[in-house]
Protein backbone atom coordinates (compact mmCIF):
# COMPACT_ATOMS: atom_id res chain seq x y z
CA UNK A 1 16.59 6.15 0.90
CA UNK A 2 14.11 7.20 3.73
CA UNK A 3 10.95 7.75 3.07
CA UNK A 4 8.62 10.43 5.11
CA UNK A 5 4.79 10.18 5.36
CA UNK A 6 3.31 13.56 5.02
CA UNK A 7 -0.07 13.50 5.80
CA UNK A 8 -1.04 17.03 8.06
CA UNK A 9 -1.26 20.18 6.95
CA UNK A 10 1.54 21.34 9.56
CA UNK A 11 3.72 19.37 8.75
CA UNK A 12 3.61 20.03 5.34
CA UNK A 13 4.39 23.85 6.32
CA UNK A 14 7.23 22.82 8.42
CA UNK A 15 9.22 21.55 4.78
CA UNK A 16 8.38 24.40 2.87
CA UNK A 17 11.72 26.11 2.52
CA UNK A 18 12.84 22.23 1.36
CA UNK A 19 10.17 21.75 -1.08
CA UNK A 20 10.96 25.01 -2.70
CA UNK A 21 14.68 24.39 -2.67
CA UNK A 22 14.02 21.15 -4.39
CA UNK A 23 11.24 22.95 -6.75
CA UNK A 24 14.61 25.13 -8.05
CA UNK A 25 16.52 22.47 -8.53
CA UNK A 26 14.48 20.15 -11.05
CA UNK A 27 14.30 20.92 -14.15
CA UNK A 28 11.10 18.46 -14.98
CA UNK A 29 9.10 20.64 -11.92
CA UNK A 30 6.46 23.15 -12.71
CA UNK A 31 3.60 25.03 -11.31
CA UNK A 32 1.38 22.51 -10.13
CA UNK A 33 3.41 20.74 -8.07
CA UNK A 34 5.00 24.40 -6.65
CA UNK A 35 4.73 24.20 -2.73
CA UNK A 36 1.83 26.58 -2.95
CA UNK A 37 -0.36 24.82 -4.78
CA UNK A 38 0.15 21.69 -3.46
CA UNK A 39 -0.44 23.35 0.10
CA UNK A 40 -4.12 25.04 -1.35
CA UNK A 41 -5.01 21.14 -2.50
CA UNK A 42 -4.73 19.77 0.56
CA UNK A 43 -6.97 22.15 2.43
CA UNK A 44 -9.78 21.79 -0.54
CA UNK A 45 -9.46 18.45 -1.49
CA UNK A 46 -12.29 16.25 0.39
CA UNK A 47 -10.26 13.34 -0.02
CA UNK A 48 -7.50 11.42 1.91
CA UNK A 49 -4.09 12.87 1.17
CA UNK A 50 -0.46 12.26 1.75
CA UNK A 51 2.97 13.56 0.63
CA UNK A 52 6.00 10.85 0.68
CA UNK A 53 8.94 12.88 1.55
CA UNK A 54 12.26 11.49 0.63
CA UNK A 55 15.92 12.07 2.63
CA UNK A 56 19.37 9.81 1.95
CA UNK A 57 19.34 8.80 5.22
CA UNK A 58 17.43 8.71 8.69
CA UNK A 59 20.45 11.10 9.72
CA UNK A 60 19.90 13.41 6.58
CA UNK A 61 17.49 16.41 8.08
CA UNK A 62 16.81 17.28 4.45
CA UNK A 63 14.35 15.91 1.36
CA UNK A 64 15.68 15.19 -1.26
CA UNK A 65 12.51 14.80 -3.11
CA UNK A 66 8.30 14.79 -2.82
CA UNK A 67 5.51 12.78 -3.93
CA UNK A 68 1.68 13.68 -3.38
CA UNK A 69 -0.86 11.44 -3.60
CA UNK A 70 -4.44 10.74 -2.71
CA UNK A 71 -5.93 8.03 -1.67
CA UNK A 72 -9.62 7.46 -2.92
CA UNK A 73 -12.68 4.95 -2.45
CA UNK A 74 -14.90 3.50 -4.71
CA UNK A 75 -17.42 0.21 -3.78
CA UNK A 76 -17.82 -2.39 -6.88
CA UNK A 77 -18.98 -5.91 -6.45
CA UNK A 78 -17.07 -7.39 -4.18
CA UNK A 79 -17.26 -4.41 -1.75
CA UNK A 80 -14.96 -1.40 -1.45
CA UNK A 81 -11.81 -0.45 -3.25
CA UNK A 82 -9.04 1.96 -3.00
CA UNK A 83 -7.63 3.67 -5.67
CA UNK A 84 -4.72 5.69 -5.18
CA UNK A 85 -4.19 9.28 -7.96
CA UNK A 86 -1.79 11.46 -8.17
CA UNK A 87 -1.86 14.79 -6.14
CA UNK A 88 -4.01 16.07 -3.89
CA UNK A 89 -6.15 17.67 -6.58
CA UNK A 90 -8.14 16.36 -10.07
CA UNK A 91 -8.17 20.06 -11.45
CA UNK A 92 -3.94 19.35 -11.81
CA UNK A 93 -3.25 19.88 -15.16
CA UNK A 94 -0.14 18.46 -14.57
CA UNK A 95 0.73 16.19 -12.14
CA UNK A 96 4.09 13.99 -10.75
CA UNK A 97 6.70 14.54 -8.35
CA UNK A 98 9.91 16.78 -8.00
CA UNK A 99 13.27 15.66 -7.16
CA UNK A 100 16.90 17.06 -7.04
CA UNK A 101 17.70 15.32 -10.01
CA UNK A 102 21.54 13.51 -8.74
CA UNK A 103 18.92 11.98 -6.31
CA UNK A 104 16.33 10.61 -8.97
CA UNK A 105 17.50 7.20 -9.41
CA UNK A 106 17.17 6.51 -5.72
CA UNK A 107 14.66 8.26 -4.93
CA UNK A 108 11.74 7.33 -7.46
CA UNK A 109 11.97 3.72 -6.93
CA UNK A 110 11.98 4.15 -3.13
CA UNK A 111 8.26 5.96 -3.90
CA UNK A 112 6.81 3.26 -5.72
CA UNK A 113 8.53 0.96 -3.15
CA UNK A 114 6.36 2.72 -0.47
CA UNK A 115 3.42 3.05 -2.49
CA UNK A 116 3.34 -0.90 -3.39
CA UNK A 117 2.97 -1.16 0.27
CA UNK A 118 -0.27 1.15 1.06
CA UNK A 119 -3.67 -0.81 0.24
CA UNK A 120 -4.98 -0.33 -2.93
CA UNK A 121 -6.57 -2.17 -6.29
CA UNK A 122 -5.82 0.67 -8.77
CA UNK A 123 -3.24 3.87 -9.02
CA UNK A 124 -4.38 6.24 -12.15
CA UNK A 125 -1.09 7.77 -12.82
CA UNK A 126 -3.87 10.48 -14.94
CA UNK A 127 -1.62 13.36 -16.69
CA UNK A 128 1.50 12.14 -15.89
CA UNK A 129 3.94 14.99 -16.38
CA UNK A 130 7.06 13.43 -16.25
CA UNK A 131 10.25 12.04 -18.86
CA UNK A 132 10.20 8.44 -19.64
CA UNK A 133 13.23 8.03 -17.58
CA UNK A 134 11.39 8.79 -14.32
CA UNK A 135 8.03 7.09 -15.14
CA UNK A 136 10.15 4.12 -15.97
CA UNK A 137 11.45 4.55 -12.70
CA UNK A 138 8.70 4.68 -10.71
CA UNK A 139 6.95 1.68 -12.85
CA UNK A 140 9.57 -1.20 -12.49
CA UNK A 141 8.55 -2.05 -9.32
CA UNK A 142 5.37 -3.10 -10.15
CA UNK A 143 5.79 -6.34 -11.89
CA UNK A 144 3.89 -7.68 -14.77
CA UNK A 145 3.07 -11.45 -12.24
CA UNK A 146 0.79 -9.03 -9.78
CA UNK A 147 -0.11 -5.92 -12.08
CA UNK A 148 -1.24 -4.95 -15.40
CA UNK A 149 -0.10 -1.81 -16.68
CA UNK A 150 -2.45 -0.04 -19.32
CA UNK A 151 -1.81 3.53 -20.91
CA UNK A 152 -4.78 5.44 -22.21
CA UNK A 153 -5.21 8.80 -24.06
CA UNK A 154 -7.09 11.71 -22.88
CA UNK A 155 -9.57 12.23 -25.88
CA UNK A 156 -12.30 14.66 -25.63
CA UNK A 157 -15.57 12.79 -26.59
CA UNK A 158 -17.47 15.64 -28.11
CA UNK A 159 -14.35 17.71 -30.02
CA UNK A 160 -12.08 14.85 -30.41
CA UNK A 161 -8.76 17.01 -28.51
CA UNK A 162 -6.27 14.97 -27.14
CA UNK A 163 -5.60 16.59 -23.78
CA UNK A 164 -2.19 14.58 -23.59
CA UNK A 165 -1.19 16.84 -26.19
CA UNK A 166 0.24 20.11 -24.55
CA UNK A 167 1.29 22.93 -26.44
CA UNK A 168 3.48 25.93 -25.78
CA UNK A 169 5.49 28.47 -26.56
CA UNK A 170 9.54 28.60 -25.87
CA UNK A 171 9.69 32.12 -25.88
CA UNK A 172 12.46 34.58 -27.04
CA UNK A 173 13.61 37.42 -25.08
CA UNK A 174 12.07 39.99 -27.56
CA UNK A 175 8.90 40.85 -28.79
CA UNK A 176 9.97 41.78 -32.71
CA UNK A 177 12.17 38.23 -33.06
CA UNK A 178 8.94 36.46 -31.68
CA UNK A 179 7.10 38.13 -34.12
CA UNK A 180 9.29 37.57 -37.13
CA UNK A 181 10.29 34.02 -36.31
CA UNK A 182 7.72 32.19 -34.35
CA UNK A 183 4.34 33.31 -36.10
CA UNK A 184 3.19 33.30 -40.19
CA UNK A 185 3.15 36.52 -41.84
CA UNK A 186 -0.89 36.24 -41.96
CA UNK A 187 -0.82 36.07 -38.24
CA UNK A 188 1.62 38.59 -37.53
CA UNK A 189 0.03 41.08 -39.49
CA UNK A 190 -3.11 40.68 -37.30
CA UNK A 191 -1.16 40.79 -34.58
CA UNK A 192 0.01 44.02 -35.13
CA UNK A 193 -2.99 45.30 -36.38
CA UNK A 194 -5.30 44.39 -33.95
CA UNK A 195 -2.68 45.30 -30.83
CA UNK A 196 -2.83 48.62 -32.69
CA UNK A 197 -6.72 49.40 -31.61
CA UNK A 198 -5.20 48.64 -28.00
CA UNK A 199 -2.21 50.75 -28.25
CA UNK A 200 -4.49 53.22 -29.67
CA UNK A 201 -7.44 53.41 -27.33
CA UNK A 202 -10.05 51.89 -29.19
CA UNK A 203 -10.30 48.90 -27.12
CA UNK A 204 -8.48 48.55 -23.46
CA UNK A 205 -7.07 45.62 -21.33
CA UNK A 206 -6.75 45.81 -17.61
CA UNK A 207 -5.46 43.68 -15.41
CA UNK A 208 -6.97 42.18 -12.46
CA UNK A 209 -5.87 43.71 -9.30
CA UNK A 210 -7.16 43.93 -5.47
CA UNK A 211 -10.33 46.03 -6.48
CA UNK A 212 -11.34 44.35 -9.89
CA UNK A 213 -9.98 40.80 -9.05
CA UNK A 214 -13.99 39.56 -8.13
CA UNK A 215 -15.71 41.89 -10.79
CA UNK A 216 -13.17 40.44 -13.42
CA UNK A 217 -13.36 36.58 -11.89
CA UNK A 218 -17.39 37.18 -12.60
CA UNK A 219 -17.06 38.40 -16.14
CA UNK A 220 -14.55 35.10 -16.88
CA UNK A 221 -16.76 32.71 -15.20
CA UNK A 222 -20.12 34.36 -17.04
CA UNK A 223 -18.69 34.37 -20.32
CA UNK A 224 -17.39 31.03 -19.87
CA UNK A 225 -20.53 29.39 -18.26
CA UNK A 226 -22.51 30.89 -21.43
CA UNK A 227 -19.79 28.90 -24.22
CA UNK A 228 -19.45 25.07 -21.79
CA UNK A 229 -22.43 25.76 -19.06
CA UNK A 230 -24.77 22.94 -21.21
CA UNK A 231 -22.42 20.72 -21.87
CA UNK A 232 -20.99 20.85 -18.27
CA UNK A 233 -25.05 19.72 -17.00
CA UNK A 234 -25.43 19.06 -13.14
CA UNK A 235 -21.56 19.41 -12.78
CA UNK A 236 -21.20 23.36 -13.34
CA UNK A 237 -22.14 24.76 -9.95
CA UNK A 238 -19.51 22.38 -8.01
CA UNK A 239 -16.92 23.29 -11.48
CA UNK A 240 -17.53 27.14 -10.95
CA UNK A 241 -17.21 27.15 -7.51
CA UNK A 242 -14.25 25.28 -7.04
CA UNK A 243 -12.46 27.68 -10.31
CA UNK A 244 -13.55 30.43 -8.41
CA UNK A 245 -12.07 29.61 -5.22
CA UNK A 246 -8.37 28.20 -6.68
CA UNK A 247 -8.30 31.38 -9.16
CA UNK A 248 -9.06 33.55 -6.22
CA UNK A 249 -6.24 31.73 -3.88
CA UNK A 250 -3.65 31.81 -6.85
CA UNK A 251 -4.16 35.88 -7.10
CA UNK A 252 -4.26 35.90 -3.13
CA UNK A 253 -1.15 34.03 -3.23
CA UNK A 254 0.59 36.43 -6.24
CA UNK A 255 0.25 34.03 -8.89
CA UNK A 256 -2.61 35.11 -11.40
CA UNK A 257 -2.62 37.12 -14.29
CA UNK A 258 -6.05 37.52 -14.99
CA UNK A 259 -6.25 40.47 -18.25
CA UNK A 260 -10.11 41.71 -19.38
CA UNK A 261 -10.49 43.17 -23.06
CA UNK A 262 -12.76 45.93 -22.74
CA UNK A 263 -14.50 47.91 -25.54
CA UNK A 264 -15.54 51.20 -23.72
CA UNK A 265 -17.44 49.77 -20.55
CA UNK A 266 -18.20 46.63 -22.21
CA UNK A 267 -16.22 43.52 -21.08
CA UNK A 268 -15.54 41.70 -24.31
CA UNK A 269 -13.25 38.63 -22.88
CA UNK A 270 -10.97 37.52 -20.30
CA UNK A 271 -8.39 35.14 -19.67
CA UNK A 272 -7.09 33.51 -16.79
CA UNK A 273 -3.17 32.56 -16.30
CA UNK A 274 -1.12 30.42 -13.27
CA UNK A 275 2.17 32.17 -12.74
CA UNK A 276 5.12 30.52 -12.03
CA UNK A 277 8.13 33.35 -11.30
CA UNK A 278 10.82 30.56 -10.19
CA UNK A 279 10.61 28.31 -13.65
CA UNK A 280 9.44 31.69 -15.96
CA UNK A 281 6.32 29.94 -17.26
CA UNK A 282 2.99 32.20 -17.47
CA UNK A 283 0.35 29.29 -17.64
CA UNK A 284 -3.06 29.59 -19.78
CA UNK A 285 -5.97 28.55 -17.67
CA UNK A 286 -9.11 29.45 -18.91
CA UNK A 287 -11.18 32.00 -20.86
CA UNK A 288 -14.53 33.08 -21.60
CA UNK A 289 -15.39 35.60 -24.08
CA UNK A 290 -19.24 37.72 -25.74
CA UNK A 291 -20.12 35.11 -27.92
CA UNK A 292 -22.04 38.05 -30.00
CA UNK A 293 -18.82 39.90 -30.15
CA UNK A 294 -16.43 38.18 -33.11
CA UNK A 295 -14.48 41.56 -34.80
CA UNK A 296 -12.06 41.61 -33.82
CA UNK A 297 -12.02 38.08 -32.30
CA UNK A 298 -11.47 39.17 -28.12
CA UNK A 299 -9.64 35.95 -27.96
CA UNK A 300 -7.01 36.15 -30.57
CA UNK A 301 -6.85 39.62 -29.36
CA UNK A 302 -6.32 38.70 -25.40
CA UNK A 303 -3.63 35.99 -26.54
CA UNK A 304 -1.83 38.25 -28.40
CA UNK A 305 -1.44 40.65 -25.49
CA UNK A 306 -0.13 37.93 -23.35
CA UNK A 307 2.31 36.81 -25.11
CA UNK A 308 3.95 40.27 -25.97
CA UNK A 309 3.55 41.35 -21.61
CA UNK A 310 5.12 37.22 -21.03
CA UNK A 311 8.11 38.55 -23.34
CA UNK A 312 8.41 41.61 -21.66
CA UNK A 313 8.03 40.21 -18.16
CA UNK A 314 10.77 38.04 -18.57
CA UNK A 315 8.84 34.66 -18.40
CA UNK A 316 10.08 31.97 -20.73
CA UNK A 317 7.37 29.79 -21.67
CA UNK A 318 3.50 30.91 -22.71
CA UNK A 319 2.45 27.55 -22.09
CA UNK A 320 -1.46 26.36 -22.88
CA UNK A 321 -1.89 23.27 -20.48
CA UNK A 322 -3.65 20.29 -21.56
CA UNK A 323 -5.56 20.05 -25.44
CA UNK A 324 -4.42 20.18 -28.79
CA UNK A 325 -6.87 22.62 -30.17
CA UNK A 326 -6.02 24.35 -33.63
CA UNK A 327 -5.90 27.98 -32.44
CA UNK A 328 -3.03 27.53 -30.23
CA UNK A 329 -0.55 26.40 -32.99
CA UNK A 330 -0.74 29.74 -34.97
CA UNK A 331 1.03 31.37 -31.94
CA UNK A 332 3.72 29.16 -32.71
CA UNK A 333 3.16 26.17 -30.44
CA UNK A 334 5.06 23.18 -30.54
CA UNK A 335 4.07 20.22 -28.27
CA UNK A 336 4.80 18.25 -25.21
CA UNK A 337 3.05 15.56 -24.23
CA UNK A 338 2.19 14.03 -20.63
CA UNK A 339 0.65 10.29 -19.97
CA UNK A 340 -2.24 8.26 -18.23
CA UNK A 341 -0.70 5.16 -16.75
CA UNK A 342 -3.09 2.49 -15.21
CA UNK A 343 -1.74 -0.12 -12.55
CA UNK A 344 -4.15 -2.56 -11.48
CA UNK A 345 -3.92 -5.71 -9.13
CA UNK A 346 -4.66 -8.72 -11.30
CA UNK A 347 -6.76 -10.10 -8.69
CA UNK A 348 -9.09 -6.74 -8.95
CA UNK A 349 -8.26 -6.80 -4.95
CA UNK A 350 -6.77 -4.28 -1.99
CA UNK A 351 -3.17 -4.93 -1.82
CA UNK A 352 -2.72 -6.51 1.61
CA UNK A 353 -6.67 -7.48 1.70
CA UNK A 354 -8.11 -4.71 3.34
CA UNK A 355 -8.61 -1.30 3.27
CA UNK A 356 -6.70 2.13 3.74
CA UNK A 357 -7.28 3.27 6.89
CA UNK A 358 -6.78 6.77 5.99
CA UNK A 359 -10.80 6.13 3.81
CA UNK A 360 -12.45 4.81 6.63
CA UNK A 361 -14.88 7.51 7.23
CA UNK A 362 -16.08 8.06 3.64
CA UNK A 363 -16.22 4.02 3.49
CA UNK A 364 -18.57 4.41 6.16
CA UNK A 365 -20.08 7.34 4.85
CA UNK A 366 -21.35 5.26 1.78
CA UNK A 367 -21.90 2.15 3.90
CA UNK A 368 -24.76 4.06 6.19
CA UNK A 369 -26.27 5.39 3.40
CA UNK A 370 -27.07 1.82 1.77
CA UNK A 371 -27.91 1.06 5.60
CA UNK A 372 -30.93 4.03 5.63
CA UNK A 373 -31.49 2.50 2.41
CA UNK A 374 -32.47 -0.91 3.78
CA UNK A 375 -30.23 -2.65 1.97
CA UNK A 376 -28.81 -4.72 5.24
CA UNK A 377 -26.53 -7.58 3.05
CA UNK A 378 -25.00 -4.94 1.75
CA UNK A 379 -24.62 -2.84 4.67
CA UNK A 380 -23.77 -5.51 6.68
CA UNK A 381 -20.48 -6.20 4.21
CA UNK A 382 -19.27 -2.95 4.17
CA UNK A 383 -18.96 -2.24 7.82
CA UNK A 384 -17.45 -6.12 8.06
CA UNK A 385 -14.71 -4.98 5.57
CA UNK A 386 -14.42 -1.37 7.64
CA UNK A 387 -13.93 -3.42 10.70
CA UNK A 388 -11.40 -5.92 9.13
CA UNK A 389 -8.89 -2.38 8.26
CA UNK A 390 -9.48 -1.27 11.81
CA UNK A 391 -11.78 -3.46 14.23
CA UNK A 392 -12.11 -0.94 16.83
CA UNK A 393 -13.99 1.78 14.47
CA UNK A 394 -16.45 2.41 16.84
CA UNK A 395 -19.62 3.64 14.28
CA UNK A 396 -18.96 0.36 12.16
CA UNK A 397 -19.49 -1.46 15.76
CA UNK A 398 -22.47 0.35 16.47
CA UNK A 399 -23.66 0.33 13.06
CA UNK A 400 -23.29 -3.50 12.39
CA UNK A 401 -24.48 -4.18 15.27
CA UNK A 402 -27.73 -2.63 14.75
CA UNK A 403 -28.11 -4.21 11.06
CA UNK A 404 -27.42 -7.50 12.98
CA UNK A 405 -30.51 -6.98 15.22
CA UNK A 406 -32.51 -5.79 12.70
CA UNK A 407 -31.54 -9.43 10.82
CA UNK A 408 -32.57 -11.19 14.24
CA UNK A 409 -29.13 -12.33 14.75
CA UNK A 410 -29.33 -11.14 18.56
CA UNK A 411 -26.50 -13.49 19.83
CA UNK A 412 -23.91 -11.64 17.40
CA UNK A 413 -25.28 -8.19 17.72
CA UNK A 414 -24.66 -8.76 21.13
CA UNK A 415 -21.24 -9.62 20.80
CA UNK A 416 -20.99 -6.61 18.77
CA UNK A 417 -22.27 -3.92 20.96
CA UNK A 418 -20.25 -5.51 23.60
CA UNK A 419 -16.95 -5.01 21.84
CA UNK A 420 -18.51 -1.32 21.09
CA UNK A 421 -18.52 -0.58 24.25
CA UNK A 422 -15.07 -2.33 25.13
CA UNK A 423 -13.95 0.89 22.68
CA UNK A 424 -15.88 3.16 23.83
CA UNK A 425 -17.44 2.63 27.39
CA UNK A 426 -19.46 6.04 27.67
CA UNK A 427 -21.83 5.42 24.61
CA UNK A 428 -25.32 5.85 26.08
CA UNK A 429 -26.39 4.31 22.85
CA UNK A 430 -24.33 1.23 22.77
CA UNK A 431 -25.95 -0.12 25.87
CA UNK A 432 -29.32 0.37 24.92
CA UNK A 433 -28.61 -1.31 22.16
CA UNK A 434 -26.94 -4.09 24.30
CA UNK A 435 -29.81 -3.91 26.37
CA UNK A 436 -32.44 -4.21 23.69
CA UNK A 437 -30.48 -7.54 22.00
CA UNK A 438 -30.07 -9.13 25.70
CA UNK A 439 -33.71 -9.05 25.94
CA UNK A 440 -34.40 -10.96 22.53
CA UNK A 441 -32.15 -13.56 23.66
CA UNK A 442 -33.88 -14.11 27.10
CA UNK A 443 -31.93 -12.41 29.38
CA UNK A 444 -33.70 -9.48 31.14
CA UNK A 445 -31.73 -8.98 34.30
CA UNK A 446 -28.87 -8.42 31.59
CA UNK A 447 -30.93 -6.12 29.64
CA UNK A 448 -32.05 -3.89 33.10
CA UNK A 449 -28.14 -3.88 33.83
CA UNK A 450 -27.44 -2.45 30.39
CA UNK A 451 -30.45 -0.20 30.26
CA UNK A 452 -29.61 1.74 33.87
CA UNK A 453 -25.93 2.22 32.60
CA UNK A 454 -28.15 4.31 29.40
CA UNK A 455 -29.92 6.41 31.37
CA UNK A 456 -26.87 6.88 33.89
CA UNK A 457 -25.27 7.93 31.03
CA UNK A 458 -28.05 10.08 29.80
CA UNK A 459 -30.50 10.58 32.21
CA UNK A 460 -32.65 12.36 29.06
CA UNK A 461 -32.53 9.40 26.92
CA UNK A 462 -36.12 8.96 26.64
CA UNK A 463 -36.35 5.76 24.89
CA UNK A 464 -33.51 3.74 27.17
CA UNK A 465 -35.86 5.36 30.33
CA UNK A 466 -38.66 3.76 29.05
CA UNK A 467 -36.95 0.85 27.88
CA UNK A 468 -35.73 0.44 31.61
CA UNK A 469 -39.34 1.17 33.32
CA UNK A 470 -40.73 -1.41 30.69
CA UNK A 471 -37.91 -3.93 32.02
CA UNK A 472 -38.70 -3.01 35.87
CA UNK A 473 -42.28 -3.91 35.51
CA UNK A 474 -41.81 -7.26 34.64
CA UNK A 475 -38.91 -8.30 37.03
CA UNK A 476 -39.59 -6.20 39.63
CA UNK A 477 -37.49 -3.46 41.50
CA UNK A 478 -36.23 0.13 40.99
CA UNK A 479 -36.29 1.79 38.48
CA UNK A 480 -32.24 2.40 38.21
CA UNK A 481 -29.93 1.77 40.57
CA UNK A 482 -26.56 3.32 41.78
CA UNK A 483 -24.72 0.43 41.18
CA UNK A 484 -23.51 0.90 37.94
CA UNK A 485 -21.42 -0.51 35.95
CA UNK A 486 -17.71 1.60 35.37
CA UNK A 487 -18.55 3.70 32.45
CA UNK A 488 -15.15 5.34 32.50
């Protein structure tokens, strides 16, 4: 089996007709790992991505399967770490990989072939939705001598749902056997009553289209932000922005259903649903409801509705994503379940010893801020283990070298700026910088050298100017001179 890094968004583009033709073909896909989605993640997420892409053969033109990962970075003692998740986004309610299913016992071990090689201390295989076959698959290459292999639940900490509990609804093909078959006589008697005051006028449910779709997204996110804003603390503006955005893509991209309950002009509650056409599943997302509105109850009301337009749409699953809470059983709910798979290194190290390249920059990113932070052994660490995953990173060169000078270690900040500027001749800075260590260690004519090549560089860099007339005054001779050296 071949394996395919995917790790651009064009050439993710370029496989779309593929992906989709796989997407039809498994019958363990569904929405969230639908090309679209996948496509929207990788342009949000902030994090490193990739897609493994699997074919036969290196003659096959065709995939025969995908995986998406990210790759993430976190610093413990010890230094940095990368930790590798599934798909491109955490707001996945379900997450995995899709295969032509003739193809899956070749495939999935040729994944976690691949991924055994990238560099990482930790994969969180978090909402796992995938048979035991296949995670068994993908887990057997990881053997018990080099990794531990811990499975977790998903329990809420302040309601106690387990959100590896999923329930949903098969659903029939008509609204009156649904009615009589899947739901108590209790509930289907409210059910009829209270889609009566619908039906009848007293209360009306739109549907989100081009005109509404921000008016309505507003009136879900207030209600909602009213019931879980609290609880949510210094997370809800970065929660509501990115639901915003990915509910406002998915009805952009034709797959929202977003209905409103209203009673006159007063929005009572709305509910937002993914929409999957190809595997007939009509998703439950989120909801938000007037709190000082409970007769009838705008939820049990919304729900209701949904199911009886899923039944006459022609979808064949209602399903409500991730939590076991009571409510959803009295629609008739039964349960599937996904998992949270651990796999750690048992030396709590980077396979291979150092890191991904691909989290470089956020490495540094964190790195530079213990730097301004004055915390130089620490600094000085991280951009040593940035330099030992790629030593010609040129702002780990510049930056170490400046934490070495600010140590007094001239000789190897030296060294450093000098293999800075082996990467990356033109930097104005780097020679200053040269020039300013040459001069601790003695050597001035070095340091005048150095400094002219600055100001060539950048004839309005101030400091290196006066660096360089400093310099001048105390050997003797001009100022800057014409013979520099080759900057190019």
């Amino acid at each position: 089996m071949q394996i395919d890094v995917l790790d651009d968004v064009g050439s993710l583009a370029r496989v779309r007709e593929n992906w989709d033709e796989v997407y039809a073909s498994d019958p363990e896909a569904q929405f969230f790992l639908s090309w679209g989605w996948i496509a929207a993640g990788v342009v949000d997420t902030k994090a490193s991505w990739l897609v493994l892409a699997a074919r036969p053969s290196e003659d096959d033109p065709d995939y025969v399967a995908f995986f998406a990962i990210r790759i993430g970075t976190e610093r413990k003692e010890g230094g940095f770490h990368n930790e590798i998740a599934l798909g491109p986004l955490r707001l996945s309610d379900y997450k995995g990989m899709i295969c032509k299913p003739e193809f899956e016992d070749a495939a999935i071990p040729a994944f976690a072939e691949h991924v055994r090689k990238l560099h990482w201390a930790s994969m969180i295989l978090e909402g796992f939705a995938a048979s035991d076959r296949r995670i068994g698959l993908f887990l057997k290459t990881f053997r018990a001598e080099e990794f531990t292999i811990r499975e977790f639940e998903s329990i809420d900490k302040y309601s106690g749902v387990n959100n590896d509990i999923c329930p949903y609804i098969k659903l029939p093909n008509d609204w009156d056997l649904y009615l009589n078959d899947y739901v108590s006589a209790n509930t289907r008697q409210k059910v009829k009553r209270f889609l009566k005051k619908v039906d009848g006028g007293e209360f009306r449910i739109t549907h989100a289209d081009e005109d509404t779709v921000r008016q309505d997204l507003k009136i879900l996110l207030g209600f909602w932000t009213t019931k879980w804003g609290d609880r949510k603390g210094d997370r809800l503006k970065s929660i509501l922005k990115t639901t915003h955005t990915m509910l406002l893509r998915s009805f952009e991209g034709g797959s929202l259903f977003l209905p409103v309950l209203w009673k006159e002009d007063r929005p009572l509650g709305a509910l937002a649903f993914l929409t999957d056409r190809v595997k007939g599943a009509l998703l439950f997302h989120s909801a938000g409801r007037d709190e000082t509105f409970t007769s009838p109850p705008p939820g049990f009301i919304l729900h209701a509705y949904s199911i009886r337009y899923a039944i006459a749409q022609g979808f064949r699953t209602y399903d409500f994503l991730r939590g076991n809470e009571p409510y959803k059983y009295m629609y008739g709910a039964q349960e599937q379940r996904i998992r949270t798979i651990v796999i750690s290194t048992r030396d709590g190290r980077n396979l291979g010893g150092t890191l991904d390249r691909r989290s470089l920059p956020y490495a540094f990113q964190c790195t530079a801020a213990l730097h301004q932070a004055g915390r130089l052994a620490d600094a000085e660490d991280g951009y040593r283990q940035i330099l030992e995953a790629d030593p010609r990173f040129s702002p780990a060169l510049y930056s170490l070298g400046q934490v070495l000078a600010a140590r007094g270690s001239h000789a190897a900040a030296a060294e450093t700026f000098r293999t800075l500027l082996a990467v990356k001749p033109r930097s104005h800075k780097g020679w200053f910088r040269l020039a300013k260590s040459l001069r601790a260690l003695g050597d001035t004519d070095g340091a005048v050298s150095c400094c002219r090549n600055a100001v060539a560089l950048e004839p309005g860099f101030h400091d290196a100017a006066a660096f360089l007339a400093e310099l001048t005054s105390q050997v003797g001779g001009p100022a800057l001179s014409r013979d520099l050296v080759d900057a190019d």
